[in-house]
C-alpha atoms as a PDB file:
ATOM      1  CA  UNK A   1       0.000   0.000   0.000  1.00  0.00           C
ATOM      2  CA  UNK A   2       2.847   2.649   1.073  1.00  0.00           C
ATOM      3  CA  UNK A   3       4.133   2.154  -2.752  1.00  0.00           C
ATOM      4  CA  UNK A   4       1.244   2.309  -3.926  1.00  0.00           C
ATOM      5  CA  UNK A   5       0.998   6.076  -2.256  1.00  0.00           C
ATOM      6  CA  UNK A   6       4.272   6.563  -3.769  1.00  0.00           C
ATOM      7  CA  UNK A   7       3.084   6.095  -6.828  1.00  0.00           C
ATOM      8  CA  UNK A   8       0.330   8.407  -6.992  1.00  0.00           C
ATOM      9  CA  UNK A   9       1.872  11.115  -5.196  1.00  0.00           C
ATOM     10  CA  UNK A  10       4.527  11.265  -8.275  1.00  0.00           C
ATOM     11  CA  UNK A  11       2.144  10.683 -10.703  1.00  0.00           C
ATOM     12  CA  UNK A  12       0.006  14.026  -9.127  1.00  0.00           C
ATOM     13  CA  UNK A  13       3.141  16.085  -8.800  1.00  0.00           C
ATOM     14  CA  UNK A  14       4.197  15.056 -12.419  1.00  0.00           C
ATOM     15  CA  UNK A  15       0.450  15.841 -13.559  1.00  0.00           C
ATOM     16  CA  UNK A  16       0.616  19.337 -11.578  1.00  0.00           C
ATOM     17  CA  UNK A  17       3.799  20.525 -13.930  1.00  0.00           C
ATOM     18  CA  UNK A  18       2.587  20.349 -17.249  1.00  0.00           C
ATOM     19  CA  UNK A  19       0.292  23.071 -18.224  1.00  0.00           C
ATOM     20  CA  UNK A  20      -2.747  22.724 -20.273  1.00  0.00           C
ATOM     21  CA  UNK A  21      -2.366  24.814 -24.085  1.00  0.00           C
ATOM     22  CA  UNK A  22      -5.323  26.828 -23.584  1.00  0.00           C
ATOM     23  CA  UNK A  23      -8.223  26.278 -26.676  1.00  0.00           C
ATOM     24  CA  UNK A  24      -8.874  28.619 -29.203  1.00  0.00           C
ATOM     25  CA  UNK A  25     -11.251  31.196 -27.730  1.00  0.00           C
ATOM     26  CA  UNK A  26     -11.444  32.497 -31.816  1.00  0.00           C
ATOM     27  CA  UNK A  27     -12.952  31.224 -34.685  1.00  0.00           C
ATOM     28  CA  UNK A  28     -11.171  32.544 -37.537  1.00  0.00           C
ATOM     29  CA  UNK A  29     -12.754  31.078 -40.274  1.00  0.00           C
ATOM     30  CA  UNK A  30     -13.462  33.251 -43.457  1.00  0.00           C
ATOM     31  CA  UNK A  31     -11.663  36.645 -45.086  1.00  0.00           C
ATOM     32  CA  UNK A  32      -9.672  39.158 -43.561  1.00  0.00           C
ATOM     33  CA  UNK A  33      -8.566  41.991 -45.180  1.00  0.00           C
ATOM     34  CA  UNK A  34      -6.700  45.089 -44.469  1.00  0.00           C
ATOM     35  CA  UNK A  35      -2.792  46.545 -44.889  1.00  0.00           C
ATOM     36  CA  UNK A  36       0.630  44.945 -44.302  1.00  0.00           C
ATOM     37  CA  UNK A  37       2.930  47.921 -43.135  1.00  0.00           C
ATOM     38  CA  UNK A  38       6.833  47.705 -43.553  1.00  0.00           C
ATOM     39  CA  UNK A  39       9.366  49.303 -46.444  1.00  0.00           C
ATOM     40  CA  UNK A  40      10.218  49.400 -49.610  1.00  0.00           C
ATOM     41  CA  UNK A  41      13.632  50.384 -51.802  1.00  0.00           C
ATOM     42  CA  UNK A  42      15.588  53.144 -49.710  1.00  0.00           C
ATOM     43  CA  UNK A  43      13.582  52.576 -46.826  1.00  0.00           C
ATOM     44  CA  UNK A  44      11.045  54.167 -48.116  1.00  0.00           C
ATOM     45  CA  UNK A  45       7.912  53.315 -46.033  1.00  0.00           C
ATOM     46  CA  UNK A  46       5.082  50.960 -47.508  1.00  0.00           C
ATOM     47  CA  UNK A  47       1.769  50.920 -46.667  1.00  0.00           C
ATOM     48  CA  UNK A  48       0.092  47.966 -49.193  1.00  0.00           C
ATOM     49  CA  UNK A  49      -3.342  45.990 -49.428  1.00  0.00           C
ATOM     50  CA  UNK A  50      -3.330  42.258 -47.370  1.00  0.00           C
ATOM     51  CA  UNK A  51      -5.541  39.820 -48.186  1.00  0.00           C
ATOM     52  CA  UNK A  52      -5.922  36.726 -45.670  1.00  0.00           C
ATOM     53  CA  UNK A  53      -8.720  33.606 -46.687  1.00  0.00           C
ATOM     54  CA  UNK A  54      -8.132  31.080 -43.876  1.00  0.00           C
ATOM     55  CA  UNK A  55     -10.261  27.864 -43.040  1.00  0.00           C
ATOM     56  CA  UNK A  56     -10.234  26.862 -39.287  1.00  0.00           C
ATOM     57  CA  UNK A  57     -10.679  22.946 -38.114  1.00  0.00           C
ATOM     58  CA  UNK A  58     -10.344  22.907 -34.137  1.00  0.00           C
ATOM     59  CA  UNK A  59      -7.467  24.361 -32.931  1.00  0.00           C
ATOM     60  CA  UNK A  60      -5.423  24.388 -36.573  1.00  0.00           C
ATOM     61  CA  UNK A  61      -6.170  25.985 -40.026  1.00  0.00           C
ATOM     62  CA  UNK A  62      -4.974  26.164 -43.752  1.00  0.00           C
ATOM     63  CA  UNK A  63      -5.657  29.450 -45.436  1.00  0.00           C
ATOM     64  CA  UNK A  64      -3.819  31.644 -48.335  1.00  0.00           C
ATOM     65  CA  UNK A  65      -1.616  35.039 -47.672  1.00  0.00           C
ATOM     66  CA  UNK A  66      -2.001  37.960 -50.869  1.00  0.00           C
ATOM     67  CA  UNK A  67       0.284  40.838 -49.998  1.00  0.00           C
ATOM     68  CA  UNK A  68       0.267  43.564 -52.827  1.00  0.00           C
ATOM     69  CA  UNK A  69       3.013  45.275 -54.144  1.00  0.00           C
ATOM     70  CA  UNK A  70       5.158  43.565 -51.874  1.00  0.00           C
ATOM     71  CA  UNK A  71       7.903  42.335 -55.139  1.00  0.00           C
ATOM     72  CA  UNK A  72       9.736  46.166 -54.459  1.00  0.00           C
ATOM     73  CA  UNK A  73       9.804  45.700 -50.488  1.00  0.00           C
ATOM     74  CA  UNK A  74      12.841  44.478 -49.037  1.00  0.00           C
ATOM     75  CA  UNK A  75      11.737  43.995 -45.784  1.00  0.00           C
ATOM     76  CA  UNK A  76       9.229  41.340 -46.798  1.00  0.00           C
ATOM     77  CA  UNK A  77      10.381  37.447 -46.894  1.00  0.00           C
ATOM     78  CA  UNK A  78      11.521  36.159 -50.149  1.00  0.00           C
ATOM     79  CA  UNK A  79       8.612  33.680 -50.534  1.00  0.00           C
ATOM     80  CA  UNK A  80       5.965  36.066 -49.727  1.00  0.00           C
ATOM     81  CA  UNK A  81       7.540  38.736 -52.216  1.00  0.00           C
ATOM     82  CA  UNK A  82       7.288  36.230 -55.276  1.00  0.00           C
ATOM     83  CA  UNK A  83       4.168  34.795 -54.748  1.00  0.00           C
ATOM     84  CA  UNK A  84       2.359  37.418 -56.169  1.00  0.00           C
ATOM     85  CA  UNK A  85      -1.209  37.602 -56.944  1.00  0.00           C
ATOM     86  CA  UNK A  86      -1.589  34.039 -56.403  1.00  0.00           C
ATOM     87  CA  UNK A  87      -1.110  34.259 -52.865  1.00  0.00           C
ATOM     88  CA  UNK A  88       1.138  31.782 -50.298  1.00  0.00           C
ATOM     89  CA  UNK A  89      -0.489  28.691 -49.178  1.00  0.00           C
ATOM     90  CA  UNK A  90      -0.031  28.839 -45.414  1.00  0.00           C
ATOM     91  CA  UNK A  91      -0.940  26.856 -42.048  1.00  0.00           C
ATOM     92  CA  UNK A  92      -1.972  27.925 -38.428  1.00  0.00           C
ATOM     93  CA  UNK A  93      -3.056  27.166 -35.195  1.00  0.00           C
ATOM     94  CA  UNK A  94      -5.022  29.049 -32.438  1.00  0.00           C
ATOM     95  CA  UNK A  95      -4.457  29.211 -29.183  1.00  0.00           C
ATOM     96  CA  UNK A  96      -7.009  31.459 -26.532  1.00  0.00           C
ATOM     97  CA  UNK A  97      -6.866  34.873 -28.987  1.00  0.00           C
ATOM     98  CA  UNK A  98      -3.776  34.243 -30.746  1.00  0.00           C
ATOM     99  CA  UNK A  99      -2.906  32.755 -34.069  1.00  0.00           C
ATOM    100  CA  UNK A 100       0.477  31.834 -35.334  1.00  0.00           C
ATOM    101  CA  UNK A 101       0.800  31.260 -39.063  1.00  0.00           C
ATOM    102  CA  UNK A 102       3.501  29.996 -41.121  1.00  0.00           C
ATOM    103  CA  UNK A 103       3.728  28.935 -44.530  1.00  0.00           C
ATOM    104  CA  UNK A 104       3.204  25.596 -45.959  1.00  0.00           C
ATOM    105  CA  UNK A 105       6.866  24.515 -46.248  1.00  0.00           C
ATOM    106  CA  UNK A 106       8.234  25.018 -42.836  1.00  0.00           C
ATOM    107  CA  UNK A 107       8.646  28.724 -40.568  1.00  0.00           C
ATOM    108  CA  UNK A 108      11.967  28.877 -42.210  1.00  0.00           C
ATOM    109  CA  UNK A 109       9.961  30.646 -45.131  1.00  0.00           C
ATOM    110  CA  UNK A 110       7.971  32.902 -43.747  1.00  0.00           C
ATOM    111  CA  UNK A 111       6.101  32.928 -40.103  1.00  0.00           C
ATOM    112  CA  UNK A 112       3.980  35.406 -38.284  1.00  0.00           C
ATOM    113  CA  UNK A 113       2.140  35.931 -35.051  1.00  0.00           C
ATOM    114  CA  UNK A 114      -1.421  37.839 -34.723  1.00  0.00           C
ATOM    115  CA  UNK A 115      -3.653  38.396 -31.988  1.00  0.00           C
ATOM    116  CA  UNK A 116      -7.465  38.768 -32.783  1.00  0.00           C
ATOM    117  CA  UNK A 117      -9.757  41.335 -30.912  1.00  0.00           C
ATOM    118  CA  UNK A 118     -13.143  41.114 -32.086  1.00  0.00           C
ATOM    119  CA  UNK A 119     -13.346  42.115 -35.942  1.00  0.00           C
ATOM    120  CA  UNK A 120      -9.980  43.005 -35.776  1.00  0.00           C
ATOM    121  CA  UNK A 121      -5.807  41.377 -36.212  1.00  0.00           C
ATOM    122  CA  UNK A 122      -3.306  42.424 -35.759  1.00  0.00           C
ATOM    123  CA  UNK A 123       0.391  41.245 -35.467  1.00  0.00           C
ATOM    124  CA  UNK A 124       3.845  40.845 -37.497  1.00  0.00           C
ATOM    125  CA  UNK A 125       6.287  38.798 -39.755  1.00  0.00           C
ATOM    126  CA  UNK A 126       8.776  37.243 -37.256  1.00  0.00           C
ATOM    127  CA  UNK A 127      12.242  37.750 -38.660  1.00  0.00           C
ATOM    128  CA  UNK A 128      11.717  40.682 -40.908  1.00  0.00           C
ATOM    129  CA  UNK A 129      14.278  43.521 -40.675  1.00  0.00           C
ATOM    130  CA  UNK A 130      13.141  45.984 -41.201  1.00  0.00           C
ATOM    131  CA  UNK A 131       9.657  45.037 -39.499  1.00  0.00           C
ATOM    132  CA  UNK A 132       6.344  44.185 -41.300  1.00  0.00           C
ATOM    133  CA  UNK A 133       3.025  44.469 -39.568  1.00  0.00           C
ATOM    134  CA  UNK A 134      -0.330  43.391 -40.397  1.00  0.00           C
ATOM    135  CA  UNK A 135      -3.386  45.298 -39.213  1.00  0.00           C
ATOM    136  CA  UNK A 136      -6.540  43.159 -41.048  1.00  0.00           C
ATOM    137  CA  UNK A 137     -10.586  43.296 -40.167  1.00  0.00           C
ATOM    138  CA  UNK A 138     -12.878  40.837 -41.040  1.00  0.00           C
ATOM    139  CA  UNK A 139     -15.309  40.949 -44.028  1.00  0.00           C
ATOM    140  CA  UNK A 140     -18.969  40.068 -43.070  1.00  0.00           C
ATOM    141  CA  UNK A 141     -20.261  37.344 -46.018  1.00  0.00           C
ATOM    142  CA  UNK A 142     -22.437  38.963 -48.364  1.00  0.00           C
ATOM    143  CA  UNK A 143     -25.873  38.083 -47.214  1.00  0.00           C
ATOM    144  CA  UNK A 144     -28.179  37.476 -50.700  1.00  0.00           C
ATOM    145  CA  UNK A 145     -31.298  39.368 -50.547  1.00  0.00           C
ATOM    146  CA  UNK A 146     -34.585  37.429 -50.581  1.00  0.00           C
ATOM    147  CA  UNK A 147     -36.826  37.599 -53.198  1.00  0.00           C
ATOM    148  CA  UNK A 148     -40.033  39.684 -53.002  1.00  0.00           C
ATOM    149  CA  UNK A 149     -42.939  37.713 -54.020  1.00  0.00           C
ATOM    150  CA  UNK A 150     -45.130  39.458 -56.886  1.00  0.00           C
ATOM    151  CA  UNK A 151     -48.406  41.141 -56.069  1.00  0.00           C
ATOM    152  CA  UNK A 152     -51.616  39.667 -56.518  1.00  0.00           C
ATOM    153  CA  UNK A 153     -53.180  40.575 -59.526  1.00  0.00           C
ATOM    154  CA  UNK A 154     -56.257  42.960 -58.956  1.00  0.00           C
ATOM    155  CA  UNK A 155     -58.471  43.102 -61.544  1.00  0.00           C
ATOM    156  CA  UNK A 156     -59.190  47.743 -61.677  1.00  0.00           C
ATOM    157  CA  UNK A 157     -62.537  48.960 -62.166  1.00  0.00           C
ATOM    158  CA  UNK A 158     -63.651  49.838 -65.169  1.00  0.00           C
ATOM    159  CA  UNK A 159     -63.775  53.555 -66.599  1.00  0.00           C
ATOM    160  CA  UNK A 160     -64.675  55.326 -69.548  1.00  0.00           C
ATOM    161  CA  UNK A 161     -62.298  55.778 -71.926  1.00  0.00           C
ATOM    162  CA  UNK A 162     -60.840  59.337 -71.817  1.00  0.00           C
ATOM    163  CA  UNK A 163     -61.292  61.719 -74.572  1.00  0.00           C
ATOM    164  CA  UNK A 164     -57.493  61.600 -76.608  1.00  0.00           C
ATOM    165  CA  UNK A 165     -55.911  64.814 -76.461  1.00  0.00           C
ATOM    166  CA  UNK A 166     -54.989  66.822 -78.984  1.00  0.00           C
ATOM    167  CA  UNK A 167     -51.533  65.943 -80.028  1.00  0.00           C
ATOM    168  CA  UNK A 168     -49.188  68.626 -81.298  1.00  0.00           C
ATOM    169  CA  UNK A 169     -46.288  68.146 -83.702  1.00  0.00           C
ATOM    170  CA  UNK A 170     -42.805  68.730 -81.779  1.00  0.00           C
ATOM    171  CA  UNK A 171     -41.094  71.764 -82.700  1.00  0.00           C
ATOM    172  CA  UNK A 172     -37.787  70.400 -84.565  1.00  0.00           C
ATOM    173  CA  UNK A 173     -34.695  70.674 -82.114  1.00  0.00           C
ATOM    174  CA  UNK A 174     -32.489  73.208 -82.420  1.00  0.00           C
ATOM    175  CA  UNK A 175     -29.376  72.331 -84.591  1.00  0.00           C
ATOM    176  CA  UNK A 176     -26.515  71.623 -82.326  1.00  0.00           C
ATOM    177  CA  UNK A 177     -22.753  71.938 -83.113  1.00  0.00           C
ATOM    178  CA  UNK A 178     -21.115  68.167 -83.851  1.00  0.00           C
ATOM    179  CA  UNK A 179     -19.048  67.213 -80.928  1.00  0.00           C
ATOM    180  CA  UNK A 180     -15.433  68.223 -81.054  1.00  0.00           C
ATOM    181  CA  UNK A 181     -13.342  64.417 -82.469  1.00  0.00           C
ATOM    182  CA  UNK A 182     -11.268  63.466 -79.476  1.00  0.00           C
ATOM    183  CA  UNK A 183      -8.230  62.782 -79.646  1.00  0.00           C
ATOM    184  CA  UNK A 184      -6.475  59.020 -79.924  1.00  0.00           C
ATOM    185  CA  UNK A 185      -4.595  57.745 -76.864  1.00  0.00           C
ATOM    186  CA  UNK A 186      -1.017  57.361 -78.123  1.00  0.00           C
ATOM    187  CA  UNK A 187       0.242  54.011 -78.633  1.00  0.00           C
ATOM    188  CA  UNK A 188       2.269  52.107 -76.057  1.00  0.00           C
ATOM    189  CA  UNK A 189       5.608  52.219 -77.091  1.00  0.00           C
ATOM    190  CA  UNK A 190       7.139  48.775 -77.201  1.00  0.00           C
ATOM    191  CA  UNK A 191      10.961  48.640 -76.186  1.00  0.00           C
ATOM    192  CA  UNK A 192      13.647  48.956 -78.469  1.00  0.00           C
ATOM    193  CA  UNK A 193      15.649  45.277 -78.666  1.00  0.00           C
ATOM    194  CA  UNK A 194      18.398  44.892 -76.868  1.00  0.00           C
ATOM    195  CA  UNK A 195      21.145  45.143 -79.696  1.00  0.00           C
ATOM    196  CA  UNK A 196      20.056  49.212 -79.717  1.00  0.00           C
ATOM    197  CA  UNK A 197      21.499  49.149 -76.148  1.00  0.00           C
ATOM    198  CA  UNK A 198      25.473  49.864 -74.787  1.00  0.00           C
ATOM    199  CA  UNK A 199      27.471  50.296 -71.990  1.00  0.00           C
ATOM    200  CA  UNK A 200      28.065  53.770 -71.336  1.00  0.00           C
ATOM    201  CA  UNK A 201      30.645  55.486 -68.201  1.00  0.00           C
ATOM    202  CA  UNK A 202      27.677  57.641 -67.082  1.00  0.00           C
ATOM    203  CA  UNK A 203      26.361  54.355 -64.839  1.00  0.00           C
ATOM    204  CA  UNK A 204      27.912  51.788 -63.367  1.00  0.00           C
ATOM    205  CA  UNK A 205      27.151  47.698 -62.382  1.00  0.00           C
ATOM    206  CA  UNK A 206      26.000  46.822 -59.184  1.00  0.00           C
ATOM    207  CA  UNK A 207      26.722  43.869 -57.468  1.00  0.00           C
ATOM    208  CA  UNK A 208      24.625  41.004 -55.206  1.00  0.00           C
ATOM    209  CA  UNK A 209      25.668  39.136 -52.518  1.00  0.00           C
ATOM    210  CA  UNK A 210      24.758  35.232 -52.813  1.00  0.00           C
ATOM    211  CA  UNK A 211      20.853  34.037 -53.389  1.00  0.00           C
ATOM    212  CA  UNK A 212      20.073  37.412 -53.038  1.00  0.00           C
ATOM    213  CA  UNK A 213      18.335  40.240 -54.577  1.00  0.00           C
ATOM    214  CA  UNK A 214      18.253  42.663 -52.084  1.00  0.00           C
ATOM    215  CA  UNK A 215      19.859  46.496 -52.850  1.00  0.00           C
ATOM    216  CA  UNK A 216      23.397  46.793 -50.377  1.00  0.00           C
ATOM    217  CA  UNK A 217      24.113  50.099 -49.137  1.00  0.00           C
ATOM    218  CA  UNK A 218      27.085  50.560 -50.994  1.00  0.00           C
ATOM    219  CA  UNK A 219      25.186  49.735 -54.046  1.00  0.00           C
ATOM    220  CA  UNK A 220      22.124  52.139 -53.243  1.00  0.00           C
ATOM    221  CA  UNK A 221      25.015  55.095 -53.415  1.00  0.00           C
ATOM    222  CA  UNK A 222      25.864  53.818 -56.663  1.00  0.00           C
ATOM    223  CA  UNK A 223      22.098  53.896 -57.969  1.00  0.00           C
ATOM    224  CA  UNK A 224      22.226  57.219 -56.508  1.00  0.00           C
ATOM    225  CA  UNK A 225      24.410  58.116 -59.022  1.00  0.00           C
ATOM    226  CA  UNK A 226      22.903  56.619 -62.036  1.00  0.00           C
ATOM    227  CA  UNK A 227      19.633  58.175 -61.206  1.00  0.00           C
ATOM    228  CA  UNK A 228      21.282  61.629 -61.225  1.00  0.00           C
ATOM    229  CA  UNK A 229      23.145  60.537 -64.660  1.00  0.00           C
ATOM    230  CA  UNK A 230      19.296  59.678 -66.247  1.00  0.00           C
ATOM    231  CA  UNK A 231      17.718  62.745 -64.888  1.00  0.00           C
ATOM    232  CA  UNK A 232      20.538  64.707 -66.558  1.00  0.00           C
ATOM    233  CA  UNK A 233      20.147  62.742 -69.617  1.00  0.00           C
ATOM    234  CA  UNK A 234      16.201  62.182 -69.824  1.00  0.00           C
ATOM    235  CA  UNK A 235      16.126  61.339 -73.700  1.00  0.00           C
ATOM    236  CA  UNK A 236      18.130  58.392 -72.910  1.00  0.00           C
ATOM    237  CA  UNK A 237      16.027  54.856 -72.167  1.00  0.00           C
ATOM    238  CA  UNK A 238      17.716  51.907 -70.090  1.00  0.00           C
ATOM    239  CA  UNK A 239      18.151  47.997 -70.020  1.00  0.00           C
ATOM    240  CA  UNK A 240      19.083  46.522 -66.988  1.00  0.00           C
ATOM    241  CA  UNK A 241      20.129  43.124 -67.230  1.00  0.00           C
ATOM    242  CA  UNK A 242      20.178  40.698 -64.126  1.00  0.00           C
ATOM    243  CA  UNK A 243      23.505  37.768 -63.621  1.00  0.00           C
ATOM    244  CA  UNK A 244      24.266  35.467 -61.548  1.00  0.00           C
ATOM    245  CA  UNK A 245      27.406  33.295 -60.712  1.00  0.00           C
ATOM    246  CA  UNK A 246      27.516  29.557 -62.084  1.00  0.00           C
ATOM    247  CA  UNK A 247      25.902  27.782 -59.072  1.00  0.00           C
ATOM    248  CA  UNK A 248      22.482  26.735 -59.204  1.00  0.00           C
ATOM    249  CA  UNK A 249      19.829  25.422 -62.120  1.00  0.00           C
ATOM    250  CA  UNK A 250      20.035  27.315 -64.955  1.00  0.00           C
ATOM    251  CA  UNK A 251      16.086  27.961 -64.564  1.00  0.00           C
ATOM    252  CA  UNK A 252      16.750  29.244 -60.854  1.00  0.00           C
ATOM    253  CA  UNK A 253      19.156  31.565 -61.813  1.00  0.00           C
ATOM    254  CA  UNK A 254      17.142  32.763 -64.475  1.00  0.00           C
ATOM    255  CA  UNK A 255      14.839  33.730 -62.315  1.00  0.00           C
ATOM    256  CA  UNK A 256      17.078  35.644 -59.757  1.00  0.00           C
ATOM    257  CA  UNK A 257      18.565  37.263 -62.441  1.00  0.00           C
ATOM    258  CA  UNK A 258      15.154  39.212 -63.279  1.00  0.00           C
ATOM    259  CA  UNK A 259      14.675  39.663 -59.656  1.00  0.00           C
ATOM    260  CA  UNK A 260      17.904  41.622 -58.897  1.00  0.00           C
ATOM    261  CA  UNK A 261      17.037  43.844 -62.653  1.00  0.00           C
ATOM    262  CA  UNK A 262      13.156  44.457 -60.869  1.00  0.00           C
ATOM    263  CA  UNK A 263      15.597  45.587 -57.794  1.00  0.00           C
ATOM    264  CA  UNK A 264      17.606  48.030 -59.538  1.00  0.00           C
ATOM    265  CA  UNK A 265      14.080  48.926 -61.661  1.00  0.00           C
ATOM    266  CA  UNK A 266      12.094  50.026 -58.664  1.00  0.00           C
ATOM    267  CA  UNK A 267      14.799  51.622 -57.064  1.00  0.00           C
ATOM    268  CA  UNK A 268      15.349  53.728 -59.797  1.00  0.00           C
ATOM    269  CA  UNK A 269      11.550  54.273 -60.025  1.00  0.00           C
ATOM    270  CA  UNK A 270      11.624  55.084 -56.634  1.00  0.00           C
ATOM    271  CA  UNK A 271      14.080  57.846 -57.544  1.00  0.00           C
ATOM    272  CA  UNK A 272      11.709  59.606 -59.833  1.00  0.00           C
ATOM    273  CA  UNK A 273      13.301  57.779 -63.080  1.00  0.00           C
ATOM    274  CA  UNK A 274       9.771  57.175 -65.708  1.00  0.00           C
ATOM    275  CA  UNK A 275       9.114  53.394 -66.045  1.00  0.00           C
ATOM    276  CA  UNK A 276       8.408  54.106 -69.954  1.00  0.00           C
ATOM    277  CA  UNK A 277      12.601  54.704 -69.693  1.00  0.00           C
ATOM    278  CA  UNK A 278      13.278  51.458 -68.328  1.00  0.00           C
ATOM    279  CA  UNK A 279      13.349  47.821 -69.464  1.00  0.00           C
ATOM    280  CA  UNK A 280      14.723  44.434 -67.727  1.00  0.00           C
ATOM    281  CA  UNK A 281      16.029  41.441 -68.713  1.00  0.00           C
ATOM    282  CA  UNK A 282      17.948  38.325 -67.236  1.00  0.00           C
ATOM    283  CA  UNK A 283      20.645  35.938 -68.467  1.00  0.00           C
ATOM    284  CA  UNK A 284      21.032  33.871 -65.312  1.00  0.00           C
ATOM    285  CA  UNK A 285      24.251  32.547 -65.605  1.00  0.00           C
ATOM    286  CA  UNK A 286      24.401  32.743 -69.447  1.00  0.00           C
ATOM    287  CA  UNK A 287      26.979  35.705 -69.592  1.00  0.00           C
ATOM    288  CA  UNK A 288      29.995  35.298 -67.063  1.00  0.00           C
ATOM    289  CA  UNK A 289      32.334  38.551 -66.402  1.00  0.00           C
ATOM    290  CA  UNK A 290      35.142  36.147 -65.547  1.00  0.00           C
ATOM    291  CA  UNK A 291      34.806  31.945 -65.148  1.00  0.00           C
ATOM    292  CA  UNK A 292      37.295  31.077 -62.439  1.00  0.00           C
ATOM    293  CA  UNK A 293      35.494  28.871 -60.016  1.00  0.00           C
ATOM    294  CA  UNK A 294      35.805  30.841 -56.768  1.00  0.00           C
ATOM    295  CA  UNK A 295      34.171  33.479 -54.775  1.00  0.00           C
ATOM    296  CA  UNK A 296      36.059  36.395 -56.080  1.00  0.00           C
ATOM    297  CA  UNK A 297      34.809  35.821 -59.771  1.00  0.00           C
ATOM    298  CA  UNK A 298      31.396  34.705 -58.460  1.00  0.00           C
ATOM    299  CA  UNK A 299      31.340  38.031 -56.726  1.00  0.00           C
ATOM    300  CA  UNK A 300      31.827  40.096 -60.002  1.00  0.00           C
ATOM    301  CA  UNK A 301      29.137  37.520 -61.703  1.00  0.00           C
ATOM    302  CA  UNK A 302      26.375  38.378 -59.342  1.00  0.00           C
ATOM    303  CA  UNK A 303      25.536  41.741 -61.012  1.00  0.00           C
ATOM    304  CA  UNK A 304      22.988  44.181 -62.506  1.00  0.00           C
ATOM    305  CA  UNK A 305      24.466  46.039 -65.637  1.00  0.00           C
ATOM    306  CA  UNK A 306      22.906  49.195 -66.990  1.00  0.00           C
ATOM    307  CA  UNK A 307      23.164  49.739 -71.015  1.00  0.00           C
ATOM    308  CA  UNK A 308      22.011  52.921 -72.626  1.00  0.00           C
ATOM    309  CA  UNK A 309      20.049  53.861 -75.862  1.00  0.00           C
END
């Protein structure tokens, strides 16, 4: 019997130390909408639309993230930048008010913690530097009107038919002036090929570290400098071409390569430089400065060049 006691007493004081997760106090089922906060090229601050559809089973969820205009904003994860309009597939639990999310492949992608009071969400991207917050409210569900049901016929009582009036003829309108022909919208402009571009000394290449597409300080300066150059120069039009060092798929670095040109792009948009002047391109790692297999060529390989027309 006394081991018996023994027994129990552990097993109560091993019971009393584990705390209970406390149970989703929310149901977050359906669409929330609102802004994600954080910043774009130069710092400059974003404020952008957020769309969040989620679909809550117990105490876990699957849903889709849509943050707009988020390809320009450094601060953003990777994943969440080039998803686009199609949106992140994510998962999430609840627990009392709060919900962490995370997308589909693991936190190492993108993660984020919200708290939900009433109507309203708010919370941030874990990791992001600098931050990015979400403020979102949920959308009531349209509610479909219901239909009105047609009146009973009534049959009217008859009356005597009313004398017809006398019907003048209408006096013919007055003439009226034709309305002025407006004027066609120009045609778009479709960019000249890239054999009408060169390199030029008035801008110069900027460089990338590894797997990424992010604008370095040093680099920003150098921007600077070629926005001055264009605004000097504003006849000129640009090609930026993206390239990357020899590591990777060709089809990844394809793709990098035209992220790190849309860097350089909305940067220079950013510095008052017209979009109509600018055009982007990649070559992955089609076009090597040098093809030495270490770090000090794949540093000069990891570039956007500027050519000028």
């Amino acid at each position: 019997m006394r081991g018996l006691a023994a027994v129990l007493v552990v097993a109560a004081l091993v019971g009393g130390c584990v705390t209970a997760r406390p149970q989703p106090s929310v149901d977050v089922t359906g669409r929330w909408a609102g802004v994600w906060l954080g910043s774009g090229a130069g710092l400059i601050p974003r404020e952008e639309d957020t769309t969040l559809d989620l679909v809550q089973a117990g105490a876990t969820g699957t849903g889709r993230l849509i943050m707009d205009a988020a390809l320009a904003a450094h601060s953003v994860p990777d994943v969440a930048r080039d998803s686009g309009l199609t949106g992140m597939r994510v998962l999430f639990d609840v627990s009392g008010n709060r919900v962490r999310l995370w997308h589909e492949l693991g936190g190492d992608y993108f993660e984020a913690e919200l708290v939900v009071l009433g109507d309203r969400m708010i919370g941030h991207a874990l990791g992001a530097d600098p931050p990015v917050r979400f403020d979102l409210t949920r959308q009531k569900p349209r509610v479909a009107a219901a239909p009105v049901a047609a009146p009973t016929a009534v049959e009217a009582p008859r009356v005597p038919a009313p004398t017809p009036p006398i019907v003048m003829a209408p006096a013919p309108p007055a003439e009226t002036a034709p309305p002025p022909p407006t004027e066609a919208a120009p045609p778009r402009r479709e960019a000249p090929p890239p054999a009408e571009f060169s390199a030029t000394t008035g801008v110069r290449t900027i460089n990338f570290d590894f797997d990424r597409a992010e604008i370095r300080p040093g680099d920003a300066a150098i921007l600077d400098a070629n926005a001055d150059w264009l605004r000097v120069n504003p006849d000129r039009l640009v090609l930026i071409e993206g390239h990357c060092d020899e590591r990777g798929t060709a089809e990844y670095n394809l793709a990098l390569g035209a992220r790190r040109a849309l860097a350089a792009k909305s940067y220079l948009l950013a510095r008052g430089i017209a979009e109509t002047r600018l055009t982007i391109t990649s070559y992955g790692l089609e076009r090597p400065l040098c093809r030495d297999h270490a770090e000090s060529c794949w540093a000069r390989n990891r570039r956007a060049e500027f050519l000028i027309k």
